[in-house]
PDB file of N, CA and C in Angstrom:
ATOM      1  N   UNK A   1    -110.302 236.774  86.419  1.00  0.00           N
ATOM      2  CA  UNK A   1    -109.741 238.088  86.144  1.00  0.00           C
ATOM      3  C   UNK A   1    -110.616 238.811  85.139  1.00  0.00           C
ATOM      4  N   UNK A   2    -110.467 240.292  85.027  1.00  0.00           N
ATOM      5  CA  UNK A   2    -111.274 240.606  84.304  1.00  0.00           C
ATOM      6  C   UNK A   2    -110.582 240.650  82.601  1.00  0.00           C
ATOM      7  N   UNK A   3    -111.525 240.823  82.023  1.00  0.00           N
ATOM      8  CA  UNK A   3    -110.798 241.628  80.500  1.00  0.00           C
ATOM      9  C   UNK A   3    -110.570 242.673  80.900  1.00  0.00           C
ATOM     10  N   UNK A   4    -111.069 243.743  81.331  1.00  0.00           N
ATOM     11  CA  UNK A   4    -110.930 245.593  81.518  1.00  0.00           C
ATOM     12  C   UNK A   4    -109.208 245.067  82.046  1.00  0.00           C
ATOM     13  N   UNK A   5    -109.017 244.530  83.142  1.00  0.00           N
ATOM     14  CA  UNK A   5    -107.545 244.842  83.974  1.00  0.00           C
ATOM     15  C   UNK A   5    -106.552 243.954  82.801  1.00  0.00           C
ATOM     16  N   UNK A   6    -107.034 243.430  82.160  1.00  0.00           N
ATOM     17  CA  UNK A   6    -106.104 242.560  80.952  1.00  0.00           C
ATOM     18  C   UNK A   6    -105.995 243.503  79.989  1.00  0.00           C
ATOM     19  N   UNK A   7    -106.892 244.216  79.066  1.00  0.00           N
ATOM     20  CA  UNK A   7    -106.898 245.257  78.345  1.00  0.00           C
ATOM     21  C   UNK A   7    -106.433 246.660  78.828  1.00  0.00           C
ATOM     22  N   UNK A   8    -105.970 246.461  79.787  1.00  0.00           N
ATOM     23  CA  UNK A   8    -105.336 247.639  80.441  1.00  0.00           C
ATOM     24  C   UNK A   8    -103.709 247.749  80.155  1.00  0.00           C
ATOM     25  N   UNK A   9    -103.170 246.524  81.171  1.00  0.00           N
ATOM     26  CA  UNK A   9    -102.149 245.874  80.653  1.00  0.00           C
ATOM     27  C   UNK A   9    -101.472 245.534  79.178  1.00  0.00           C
ATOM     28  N   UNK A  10    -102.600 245.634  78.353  1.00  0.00           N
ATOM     29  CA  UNK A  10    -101.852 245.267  77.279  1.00  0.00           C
ATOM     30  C   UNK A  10    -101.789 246.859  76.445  1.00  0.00           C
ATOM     31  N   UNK A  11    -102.959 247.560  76.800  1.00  0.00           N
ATOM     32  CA  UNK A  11    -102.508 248.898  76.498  1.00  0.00           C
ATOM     33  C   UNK A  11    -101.656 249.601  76.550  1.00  0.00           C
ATOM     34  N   UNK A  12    -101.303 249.260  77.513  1.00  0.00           N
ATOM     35  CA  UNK A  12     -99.396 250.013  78.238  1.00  0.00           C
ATOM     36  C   UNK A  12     -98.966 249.963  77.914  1.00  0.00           C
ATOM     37  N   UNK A  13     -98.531 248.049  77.738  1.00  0.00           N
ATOM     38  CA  UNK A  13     -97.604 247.273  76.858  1.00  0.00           C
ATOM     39  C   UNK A  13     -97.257 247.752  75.270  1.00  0.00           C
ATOM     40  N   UNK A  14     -98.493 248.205  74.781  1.00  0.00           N
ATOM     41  CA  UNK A  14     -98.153 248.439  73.077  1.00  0.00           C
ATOM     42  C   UNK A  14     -97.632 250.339  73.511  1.00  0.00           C
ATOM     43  N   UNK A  15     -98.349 250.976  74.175  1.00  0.00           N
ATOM     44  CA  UNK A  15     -97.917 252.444  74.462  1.00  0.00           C
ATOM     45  C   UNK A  15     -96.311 252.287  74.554  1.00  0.00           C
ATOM     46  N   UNK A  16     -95.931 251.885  75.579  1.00  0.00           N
ATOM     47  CA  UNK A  16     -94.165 251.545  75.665  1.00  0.00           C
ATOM     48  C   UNK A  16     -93.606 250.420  74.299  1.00  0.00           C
ATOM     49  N   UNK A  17     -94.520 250.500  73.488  1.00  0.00           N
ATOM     50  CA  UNK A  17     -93.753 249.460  72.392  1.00  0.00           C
ATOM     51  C   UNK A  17     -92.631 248.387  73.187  1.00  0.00           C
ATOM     52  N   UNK A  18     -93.662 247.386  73.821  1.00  0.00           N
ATOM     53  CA  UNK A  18     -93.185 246.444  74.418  1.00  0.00           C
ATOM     54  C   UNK A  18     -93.601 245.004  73.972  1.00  0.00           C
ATOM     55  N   UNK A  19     -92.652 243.954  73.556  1.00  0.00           N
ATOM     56  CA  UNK A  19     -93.789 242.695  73.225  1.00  0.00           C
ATOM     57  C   UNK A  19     -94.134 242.063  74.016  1.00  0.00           C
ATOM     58  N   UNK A  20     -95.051 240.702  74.164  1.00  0.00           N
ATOM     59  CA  UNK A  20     -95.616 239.988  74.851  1.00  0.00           C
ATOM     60  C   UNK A  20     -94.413 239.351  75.744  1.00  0.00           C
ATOM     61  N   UNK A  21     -93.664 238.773  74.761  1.00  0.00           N
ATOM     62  CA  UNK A  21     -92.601 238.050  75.230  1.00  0.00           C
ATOM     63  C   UNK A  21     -91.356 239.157  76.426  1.00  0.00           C
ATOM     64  N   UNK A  22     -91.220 240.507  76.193  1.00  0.00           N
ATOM     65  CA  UNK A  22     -90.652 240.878  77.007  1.00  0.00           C
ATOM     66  C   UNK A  22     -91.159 241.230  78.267  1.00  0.00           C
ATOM     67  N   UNK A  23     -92.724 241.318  78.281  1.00  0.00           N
ATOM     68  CA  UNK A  23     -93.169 241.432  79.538  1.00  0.00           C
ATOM     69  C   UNK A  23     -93.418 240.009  80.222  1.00  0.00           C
ATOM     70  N   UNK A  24     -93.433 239.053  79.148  1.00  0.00           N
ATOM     71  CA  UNK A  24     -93.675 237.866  79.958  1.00  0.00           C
ATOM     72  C   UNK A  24     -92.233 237.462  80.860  1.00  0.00           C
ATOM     73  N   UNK A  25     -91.209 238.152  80.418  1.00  0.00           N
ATOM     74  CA  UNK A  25     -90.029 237.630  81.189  1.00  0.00           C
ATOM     75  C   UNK A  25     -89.814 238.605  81.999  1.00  0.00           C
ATOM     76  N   UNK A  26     -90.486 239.951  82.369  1.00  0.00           N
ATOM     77  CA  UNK A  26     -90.623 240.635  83.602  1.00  0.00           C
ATOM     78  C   UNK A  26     -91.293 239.919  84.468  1.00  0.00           C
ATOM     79  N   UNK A  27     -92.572 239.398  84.088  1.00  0.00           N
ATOM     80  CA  UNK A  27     -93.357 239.129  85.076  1.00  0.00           C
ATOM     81  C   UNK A  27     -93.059 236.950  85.580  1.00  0.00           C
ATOM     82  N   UNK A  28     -92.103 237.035  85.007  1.00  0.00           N
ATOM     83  CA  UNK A  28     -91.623 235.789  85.018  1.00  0.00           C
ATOM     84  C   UNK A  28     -92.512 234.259  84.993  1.00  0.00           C
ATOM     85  N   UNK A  29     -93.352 234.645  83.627  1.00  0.00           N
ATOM     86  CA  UNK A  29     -93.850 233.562  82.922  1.00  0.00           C
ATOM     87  C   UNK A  29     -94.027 233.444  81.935  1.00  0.00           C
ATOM     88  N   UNK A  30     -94.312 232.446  80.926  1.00  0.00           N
ATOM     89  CA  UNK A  30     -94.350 232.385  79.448  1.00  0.00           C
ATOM     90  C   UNK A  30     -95.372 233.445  78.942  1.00  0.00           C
ATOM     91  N   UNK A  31     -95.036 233.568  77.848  1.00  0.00           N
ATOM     92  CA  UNK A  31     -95.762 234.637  76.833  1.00  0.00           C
ATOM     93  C   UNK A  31     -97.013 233.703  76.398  1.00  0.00           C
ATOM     94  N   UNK A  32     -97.415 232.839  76.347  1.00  0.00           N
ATOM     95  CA  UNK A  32     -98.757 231.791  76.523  1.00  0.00           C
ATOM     96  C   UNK A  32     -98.816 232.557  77.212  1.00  0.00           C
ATOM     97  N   UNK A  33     -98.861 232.290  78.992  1.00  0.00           N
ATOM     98  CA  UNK A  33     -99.693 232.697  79.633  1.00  0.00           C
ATOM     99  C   UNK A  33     -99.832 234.069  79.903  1.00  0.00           C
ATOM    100  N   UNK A  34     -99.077 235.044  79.624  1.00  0.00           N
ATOM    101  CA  UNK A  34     -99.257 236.267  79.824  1.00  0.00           C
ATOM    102  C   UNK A  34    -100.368 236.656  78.435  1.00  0.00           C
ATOM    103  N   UNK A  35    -100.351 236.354  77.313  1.00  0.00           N
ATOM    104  CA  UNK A  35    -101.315 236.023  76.051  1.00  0.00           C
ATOM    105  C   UNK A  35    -102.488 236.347  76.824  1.00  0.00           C
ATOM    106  N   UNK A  36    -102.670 234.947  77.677  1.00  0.00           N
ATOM    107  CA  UNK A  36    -103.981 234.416  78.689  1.00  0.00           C
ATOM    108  C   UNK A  36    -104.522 235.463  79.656  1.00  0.00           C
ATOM    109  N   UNK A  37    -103.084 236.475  80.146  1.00  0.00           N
ATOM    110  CA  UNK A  37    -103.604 237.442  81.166  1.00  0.00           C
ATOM    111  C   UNK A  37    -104.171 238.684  80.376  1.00  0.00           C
ATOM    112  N   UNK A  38    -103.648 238.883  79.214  1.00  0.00           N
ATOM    113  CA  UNK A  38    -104.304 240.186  78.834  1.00  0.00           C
ATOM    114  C   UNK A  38    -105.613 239.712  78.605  1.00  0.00           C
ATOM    115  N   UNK A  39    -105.626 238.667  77.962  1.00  0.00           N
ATOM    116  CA  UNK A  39    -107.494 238.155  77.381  1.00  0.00           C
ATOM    117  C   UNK A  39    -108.029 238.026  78.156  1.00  0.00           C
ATOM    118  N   UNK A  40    -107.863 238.338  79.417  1.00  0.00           N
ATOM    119  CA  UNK A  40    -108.933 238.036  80.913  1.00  0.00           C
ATOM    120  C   UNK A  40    -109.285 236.666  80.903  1.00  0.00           C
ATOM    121  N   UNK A  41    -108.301 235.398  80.187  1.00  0.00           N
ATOM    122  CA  UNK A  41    -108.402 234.627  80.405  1.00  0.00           C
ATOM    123  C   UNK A  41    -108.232 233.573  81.875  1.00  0.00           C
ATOM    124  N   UNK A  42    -107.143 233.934  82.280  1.00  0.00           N
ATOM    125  CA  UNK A  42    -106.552 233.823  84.187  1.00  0.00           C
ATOM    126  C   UNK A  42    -106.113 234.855  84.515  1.00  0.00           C
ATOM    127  N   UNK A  43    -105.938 234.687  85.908  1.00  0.00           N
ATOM    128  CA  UNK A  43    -105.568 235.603  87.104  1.00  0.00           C
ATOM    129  C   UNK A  43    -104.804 236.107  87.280  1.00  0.00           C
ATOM    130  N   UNK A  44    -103.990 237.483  87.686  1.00  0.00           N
ATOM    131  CA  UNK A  44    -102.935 237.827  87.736  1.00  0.00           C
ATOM    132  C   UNK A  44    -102.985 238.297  89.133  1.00  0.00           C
ATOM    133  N   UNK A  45    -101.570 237.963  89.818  1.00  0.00           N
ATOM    134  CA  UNK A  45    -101.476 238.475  91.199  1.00  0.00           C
ATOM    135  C   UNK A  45    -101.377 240.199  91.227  1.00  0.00           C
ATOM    136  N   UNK A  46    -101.244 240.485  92.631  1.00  0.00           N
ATOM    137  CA  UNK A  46    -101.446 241.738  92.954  1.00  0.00           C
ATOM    138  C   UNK A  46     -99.661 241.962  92.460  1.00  0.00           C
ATOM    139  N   UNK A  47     -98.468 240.591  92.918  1.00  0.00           N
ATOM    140  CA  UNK A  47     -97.497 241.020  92.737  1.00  0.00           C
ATOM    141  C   UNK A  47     -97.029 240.545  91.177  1.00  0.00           C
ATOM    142  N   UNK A  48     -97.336 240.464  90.447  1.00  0.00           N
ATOM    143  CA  UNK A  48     -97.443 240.175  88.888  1.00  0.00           C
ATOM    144  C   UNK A  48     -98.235 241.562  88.284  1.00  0.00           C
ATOM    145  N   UNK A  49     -99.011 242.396  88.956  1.00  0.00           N
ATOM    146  CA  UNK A  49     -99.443 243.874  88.737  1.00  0.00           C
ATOM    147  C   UNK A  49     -98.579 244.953  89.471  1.00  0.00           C
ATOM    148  N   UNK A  50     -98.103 244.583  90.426  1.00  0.00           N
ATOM    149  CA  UNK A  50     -96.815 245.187  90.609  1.00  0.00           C
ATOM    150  C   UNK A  50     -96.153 245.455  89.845  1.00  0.00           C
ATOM    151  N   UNK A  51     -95.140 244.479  89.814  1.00  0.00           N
ATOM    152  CA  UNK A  51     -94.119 244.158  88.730  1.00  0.00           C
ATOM    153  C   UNK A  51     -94.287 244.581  87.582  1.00  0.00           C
ATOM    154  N   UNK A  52     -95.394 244.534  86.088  1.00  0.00           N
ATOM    155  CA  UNK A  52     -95.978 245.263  85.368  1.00  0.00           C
ATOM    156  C   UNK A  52     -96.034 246.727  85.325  1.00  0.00           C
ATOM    157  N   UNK A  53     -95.978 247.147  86.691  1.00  0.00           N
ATOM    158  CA  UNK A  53     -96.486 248.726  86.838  1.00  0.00           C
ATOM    159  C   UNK A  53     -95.125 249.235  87.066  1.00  0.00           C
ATOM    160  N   UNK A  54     -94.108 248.755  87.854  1.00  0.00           N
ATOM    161  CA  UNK A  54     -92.969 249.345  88.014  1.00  0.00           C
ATOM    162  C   UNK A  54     -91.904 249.243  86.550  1.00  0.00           C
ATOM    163  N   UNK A  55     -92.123 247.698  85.909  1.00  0.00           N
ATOM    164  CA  UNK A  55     -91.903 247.922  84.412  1.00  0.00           C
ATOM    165  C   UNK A  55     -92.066 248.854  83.403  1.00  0.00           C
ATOM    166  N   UNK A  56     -93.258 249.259  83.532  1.00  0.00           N
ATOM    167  CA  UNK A  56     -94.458 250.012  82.871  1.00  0.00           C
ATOM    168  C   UNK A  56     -93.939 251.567  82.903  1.00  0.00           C
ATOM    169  N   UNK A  57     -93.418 251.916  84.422  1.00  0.00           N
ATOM    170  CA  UNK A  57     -93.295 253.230  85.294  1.00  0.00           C
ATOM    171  C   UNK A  57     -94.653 253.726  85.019  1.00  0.00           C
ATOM    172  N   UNK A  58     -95.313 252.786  85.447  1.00  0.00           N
ATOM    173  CA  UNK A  58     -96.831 253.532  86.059  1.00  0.00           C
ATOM    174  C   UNK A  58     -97.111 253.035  87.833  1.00  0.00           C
ATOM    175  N   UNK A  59     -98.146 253.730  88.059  1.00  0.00           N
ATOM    176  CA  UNK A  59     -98.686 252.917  89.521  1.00  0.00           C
ATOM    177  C   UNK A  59     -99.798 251.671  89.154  1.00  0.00           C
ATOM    178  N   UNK A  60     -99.598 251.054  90.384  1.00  0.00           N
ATOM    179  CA  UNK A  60    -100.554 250.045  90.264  1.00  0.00           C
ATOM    180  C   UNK A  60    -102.228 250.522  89.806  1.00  0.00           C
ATOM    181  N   UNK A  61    -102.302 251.563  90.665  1.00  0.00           N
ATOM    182  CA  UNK A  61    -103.653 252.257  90.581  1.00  0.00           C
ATOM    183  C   UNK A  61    -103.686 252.258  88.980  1.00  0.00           C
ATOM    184  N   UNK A  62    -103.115 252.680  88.240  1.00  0.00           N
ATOM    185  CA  UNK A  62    -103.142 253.182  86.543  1.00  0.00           C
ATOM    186  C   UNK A  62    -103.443 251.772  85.849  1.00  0.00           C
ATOM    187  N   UNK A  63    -103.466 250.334  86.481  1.00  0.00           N
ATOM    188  CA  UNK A  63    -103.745 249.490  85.941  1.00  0.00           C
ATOM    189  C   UNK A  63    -104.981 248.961  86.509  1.00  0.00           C
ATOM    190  N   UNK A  64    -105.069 248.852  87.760  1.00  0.00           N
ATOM    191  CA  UNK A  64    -106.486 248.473  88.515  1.00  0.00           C
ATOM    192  C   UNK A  64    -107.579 249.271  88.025  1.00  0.00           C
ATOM    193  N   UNK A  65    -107.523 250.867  87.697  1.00  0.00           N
ATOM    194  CA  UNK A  65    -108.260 251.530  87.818  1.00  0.00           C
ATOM    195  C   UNK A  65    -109.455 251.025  86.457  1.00  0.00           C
ATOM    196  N   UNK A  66    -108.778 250.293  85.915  1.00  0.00           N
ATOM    197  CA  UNK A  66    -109.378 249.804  84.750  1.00  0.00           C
ATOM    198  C   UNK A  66    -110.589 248.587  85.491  1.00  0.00           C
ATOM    199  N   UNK A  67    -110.367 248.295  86.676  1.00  0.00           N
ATOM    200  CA  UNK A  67    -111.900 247.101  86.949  1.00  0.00           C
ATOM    201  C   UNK A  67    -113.068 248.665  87.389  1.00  0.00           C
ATOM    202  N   UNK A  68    -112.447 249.599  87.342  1.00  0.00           N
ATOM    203  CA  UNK A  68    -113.310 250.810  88.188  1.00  0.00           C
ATOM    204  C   UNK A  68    -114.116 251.935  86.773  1.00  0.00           C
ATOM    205  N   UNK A  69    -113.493 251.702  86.024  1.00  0.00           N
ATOM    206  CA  UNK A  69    -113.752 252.075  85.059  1.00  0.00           C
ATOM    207  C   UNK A  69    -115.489 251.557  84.324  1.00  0.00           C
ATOM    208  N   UNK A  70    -115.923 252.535  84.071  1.00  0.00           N
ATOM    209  CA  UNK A  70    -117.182 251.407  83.386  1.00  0.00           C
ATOM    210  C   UNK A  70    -117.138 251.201  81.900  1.00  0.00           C
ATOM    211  N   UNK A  71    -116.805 250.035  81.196  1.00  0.00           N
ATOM    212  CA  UNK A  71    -116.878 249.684  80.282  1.00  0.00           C
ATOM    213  C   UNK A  71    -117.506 248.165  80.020  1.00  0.00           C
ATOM    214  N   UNK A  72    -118.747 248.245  80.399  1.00  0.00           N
ATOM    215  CA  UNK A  72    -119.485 247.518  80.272  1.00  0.00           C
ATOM    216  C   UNK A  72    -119.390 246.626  78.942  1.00  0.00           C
ATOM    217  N   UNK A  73    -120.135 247.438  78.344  1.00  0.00           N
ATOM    218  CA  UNK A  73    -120.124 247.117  76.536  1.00  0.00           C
ATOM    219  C   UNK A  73    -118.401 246.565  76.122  1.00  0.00           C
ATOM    220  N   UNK A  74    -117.790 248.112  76.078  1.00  0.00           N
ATOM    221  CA  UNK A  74    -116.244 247.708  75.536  1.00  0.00           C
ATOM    222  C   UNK A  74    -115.216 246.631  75.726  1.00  0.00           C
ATOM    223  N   UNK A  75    -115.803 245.680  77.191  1.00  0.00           N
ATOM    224  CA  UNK A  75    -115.316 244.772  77.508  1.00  0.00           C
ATOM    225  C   UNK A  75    -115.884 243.620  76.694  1.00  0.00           C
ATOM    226  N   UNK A  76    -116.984 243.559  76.089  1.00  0.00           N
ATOM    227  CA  UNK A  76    -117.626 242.645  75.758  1.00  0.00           C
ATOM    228  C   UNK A  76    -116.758 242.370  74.083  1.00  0.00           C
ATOM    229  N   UNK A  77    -116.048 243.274  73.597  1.00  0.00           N
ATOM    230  CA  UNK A  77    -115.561 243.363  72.345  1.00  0.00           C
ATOM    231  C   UNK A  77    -114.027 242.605  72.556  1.00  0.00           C
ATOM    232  N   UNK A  78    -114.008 241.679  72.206  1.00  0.00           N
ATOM    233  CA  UNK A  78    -112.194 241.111  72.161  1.00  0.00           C
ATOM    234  C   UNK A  78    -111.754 240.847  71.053  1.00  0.00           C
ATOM    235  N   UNK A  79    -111.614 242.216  70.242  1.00  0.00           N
ATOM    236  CA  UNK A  79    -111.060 241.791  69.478  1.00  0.00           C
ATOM    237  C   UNK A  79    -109.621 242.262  68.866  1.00  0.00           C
ATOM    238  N   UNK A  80    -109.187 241.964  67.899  1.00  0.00           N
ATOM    239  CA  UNK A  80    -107.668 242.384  67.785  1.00  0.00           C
ATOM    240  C   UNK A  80    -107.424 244.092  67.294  1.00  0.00           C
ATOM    241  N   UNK A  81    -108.681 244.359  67.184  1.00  0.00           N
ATOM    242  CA  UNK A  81    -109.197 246.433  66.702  1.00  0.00           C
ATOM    243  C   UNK A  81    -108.589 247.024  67.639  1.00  0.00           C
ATOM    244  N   UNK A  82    -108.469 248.051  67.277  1.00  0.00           N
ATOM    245  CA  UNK A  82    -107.377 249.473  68.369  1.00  0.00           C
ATOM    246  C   UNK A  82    -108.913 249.385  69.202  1.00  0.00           C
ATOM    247  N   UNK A  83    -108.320 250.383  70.197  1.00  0.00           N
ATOM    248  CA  UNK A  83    -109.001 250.956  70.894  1.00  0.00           C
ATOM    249  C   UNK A  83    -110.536 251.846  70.761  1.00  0.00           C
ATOM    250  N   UNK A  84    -109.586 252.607  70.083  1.00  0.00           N
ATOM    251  CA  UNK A  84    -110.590 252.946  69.258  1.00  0.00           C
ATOM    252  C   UNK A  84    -111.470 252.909  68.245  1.00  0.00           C
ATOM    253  N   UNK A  85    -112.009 251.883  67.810  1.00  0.00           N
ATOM    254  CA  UNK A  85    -112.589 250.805  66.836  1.00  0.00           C
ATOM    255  C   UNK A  85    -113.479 250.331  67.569  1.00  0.00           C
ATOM    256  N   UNK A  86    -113.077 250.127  68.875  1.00  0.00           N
ATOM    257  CA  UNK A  86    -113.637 249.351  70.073  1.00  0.00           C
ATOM    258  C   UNK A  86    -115.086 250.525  70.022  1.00  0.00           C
ATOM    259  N   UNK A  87    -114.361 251.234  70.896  1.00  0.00           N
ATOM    260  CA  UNK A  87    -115.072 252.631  70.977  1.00  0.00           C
ATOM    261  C   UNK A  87    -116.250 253.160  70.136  1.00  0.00           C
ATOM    262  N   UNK A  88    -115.640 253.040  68.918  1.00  0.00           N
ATOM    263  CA  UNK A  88    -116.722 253.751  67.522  1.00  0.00           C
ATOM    264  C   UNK A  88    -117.920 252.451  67.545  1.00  0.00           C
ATOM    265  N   UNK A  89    -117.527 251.471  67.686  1.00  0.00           N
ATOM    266  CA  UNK A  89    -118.472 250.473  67.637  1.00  0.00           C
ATOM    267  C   UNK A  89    -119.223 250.718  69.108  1.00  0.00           C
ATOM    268  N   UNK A  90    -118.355 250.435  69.930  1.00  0.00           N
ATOM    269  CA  UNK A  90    -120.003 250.683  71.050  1.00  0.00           C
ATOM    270  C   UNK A  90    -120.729 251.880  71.380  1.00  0.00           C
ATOM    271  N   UNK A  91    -120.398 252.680  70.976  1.00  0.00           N
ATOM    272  CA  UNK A  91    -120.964 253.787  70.870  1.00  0.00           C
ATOM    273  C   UNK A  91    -122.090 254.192  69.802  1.00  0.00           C
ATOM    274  N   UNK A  92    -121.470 252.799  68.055  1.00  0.00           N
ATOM    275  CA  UNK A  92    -123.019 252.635  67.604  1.00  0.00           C
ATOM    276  C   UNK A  92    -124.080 251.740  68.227  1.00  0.00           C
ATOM    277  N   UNK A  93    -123.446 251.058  68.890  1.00  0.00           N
ATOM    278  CA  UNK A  93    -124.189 250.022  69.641  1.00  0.00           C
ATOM    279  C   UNK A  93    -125.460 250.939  70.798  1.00  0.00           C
ATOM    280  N   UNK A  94    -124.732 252.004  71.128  1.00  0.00           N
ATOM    281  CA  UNK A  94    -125.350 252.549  72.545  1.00  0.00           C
ATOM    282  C   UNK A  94    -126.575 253.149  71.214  1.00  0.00           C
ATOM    283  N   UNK A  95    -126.377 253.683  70.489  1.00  0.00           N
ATOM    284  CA  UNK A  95    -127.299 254.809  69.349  1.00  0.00           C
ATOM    285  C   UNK A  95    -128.427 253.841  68.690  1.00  0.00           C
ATOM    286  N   UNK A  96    -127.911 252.576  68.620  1.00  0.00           N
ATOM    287  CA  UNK A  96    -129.250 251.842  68.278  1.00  0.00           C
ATOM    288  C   UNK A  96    -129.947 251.410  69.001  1.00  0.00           C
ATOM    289  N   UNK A  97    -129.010 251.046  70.184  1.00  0.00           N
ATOM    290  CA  UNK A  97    -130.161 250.709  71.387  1.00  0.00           C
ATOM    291  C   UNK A  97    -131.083 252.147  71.569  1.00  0.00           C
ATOM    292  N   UNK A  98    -130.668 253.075  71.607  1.00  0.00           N
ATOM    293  CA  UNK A  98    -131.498 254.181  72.510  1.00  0.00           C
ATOM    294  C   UNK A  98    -132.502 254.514  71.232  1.00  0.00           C
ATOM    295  N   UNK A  99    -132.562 254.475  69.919  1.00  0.00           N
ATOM    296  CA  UNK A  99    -133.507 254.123  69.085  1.00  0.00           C
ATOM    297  C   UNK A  99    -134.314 253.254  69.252  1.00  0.00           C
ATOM    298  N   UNK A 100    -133.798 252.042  69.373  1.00  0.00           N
ATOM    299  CA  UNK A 100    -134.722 250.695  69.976  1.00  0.00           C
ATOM    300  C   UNK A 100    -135.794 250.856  71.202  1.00  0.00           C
ATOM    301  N   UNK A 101    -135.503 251.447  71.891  1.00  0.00           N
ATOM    302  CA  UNK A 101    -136.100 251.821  73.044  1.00  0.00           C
ATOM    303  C   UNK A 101    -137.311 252.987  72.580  1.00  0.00           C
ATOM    304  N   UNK A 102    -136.112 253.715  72.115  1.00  0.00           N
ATOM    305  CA  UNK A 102    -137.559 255.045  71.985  1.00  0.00           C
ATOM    306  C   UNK A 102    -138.891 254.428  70.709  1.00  0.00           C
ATOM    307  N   UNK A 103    -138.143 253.120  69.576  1.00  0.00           N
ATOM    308  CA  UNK A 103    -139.184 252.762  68.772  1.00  0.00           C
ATOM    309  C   UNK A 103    -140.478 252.244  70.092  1.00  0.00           C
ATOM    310  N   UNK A 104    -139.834 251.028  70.859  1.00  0.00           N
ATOM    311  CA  UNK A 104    -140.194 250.356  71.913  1.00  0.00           C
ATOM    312  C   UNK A 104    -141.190 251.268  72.898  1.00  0.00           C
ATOM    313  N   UNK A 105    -140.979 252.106  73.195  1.00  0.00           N
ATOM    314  CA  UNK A 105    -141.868 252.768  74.193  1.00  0.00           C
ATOM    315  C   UNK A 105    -142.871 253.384  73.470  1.00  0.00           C
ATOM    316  N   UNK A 106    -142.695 253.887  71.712  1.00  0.00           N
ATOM    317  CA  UNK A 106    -143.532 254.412  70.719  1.00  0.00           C
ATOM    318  C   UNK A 106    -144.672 252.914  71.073  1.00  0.00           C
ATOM    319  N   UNK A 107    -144.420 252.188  70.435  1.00  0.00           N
ATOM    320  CA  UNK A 107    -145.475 251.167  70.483  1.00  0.00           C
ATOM    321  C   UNK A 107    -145.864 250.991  71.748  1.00  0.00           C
ATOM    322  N   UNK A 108    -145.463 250.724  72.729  1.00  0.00           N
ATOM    323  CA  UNK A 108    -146.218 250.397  73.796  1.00  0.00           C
ATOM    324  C   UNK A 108    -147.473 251.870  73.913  1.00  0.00           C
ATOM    325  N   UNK A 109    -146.622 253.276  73.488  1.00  0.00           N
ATOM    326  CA  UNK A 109    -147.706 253.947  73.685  1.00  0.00           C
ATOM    327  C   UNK A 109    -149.106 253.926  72.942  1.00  0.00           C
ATOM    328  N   UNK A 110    -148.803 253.323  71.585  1.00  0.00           N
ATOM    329  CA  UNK A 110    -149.909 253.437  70.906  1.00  0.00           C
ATOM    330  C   UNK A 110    -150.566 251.936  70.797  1.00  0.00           C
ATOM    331  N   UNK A 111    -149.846 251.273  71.204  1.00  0.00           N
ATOM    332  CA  UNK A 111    -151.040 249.984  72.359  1.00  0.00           C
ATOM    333  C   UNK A 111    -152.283 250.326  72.783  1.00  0.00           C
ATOM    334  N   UNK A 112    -151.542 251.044  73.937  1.00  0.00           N
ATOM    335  CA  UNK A 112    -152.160 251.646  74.976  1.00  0.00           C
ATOM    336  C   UNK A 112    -153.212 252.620  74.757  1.00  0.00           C
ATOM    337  N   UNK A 113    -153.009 253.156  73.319  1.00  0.00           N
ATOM    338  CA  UNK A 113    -154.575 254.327  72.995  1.00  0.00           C
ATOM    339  C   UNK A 113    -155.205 252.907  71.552  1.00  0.00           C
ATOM    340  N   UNK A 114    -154.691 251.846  71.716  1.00  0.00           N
ATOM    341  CA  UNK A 114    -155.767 251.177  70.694  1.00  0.00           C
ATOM    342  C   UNK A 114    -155.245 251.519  69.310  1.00  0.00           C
ATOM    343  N   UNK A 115    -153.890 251.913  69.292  1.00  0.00           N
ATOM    344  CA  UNK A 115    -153.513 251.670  67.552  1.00  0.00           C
ATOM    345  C   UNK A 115    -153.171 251.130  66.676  1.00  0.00           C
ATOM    346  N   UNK A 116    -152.483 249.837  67.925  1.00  0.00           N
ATOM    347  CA  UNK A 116    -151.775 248.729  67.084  1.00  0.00           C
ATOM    348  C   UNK A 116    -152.134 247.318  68.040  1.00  0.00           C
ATOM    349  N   UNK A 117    -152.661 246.489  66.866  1.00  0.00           N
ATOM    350  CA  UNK A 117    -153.323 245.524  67.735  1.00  0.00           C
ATOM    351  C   UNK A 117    -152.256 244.216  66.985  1.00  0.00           C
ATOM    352  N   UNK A 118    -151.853 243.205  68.082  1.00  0.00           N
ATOM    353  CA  UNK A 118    -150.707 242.187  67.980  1.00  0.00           C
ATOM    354  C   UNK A 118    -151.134 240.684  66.922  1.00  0.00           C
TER     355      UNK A 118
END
């Protein structure tokens, strides 16, 4: 399963000020393992995302749409930070890379005219 469709789910969950434990007894399993489903740790059925979504009063789509989503980076972050924490951080992440690169292509250019020798 992914994190994005687990971090989706659990987004909802805190939006409706819902706990672990009450969605785990919608979706009729322990709050362990529902724990496990938001962390993209295991699998959740299509009818366990059902169930969630009609809980939720969202559509299924509003939870899937999260594997469609690109959050490459933001998935890579698990940690207990809002959302937005998530966010501010990969977004410095994206600003140093694209520095890194432009240092990176600086040197290769001045390689290339004989300015910097390794």
């Amino acid at each position: 399963m992914s994190y994005a469709l687990g971090m989706r789910i659990k987004e909802l969950r805190q939006e409706h000020k819902i706990s672990q434990e009450q969605m785990a007894n919608v979706l009729e399993t322990t709050r362990q393992r529902y724990s496990r489903i938001e962390n993209g740790q295991v699998d959740i059925s299509f009818m366990m995302i059902k169930k969630a979504a009609d809980y939720l009063g969202v559509s299924t789509s509003d939870i899937t749409s999260a594997e469609e989503e690109k959050k490459e980076l933001v998935t890579l972050f698990r940690e207990k930070d809002s959302g937005e924490d998530v966010i501010n951080s990969v977004e410095k992440i994206q600003e140093i890379l694209k520095v890194f690169h432009a240092h990176e292509k600086l040197y290769h250019q001045m390689k290339v005219r004989g300015g910097f020798e390794d």
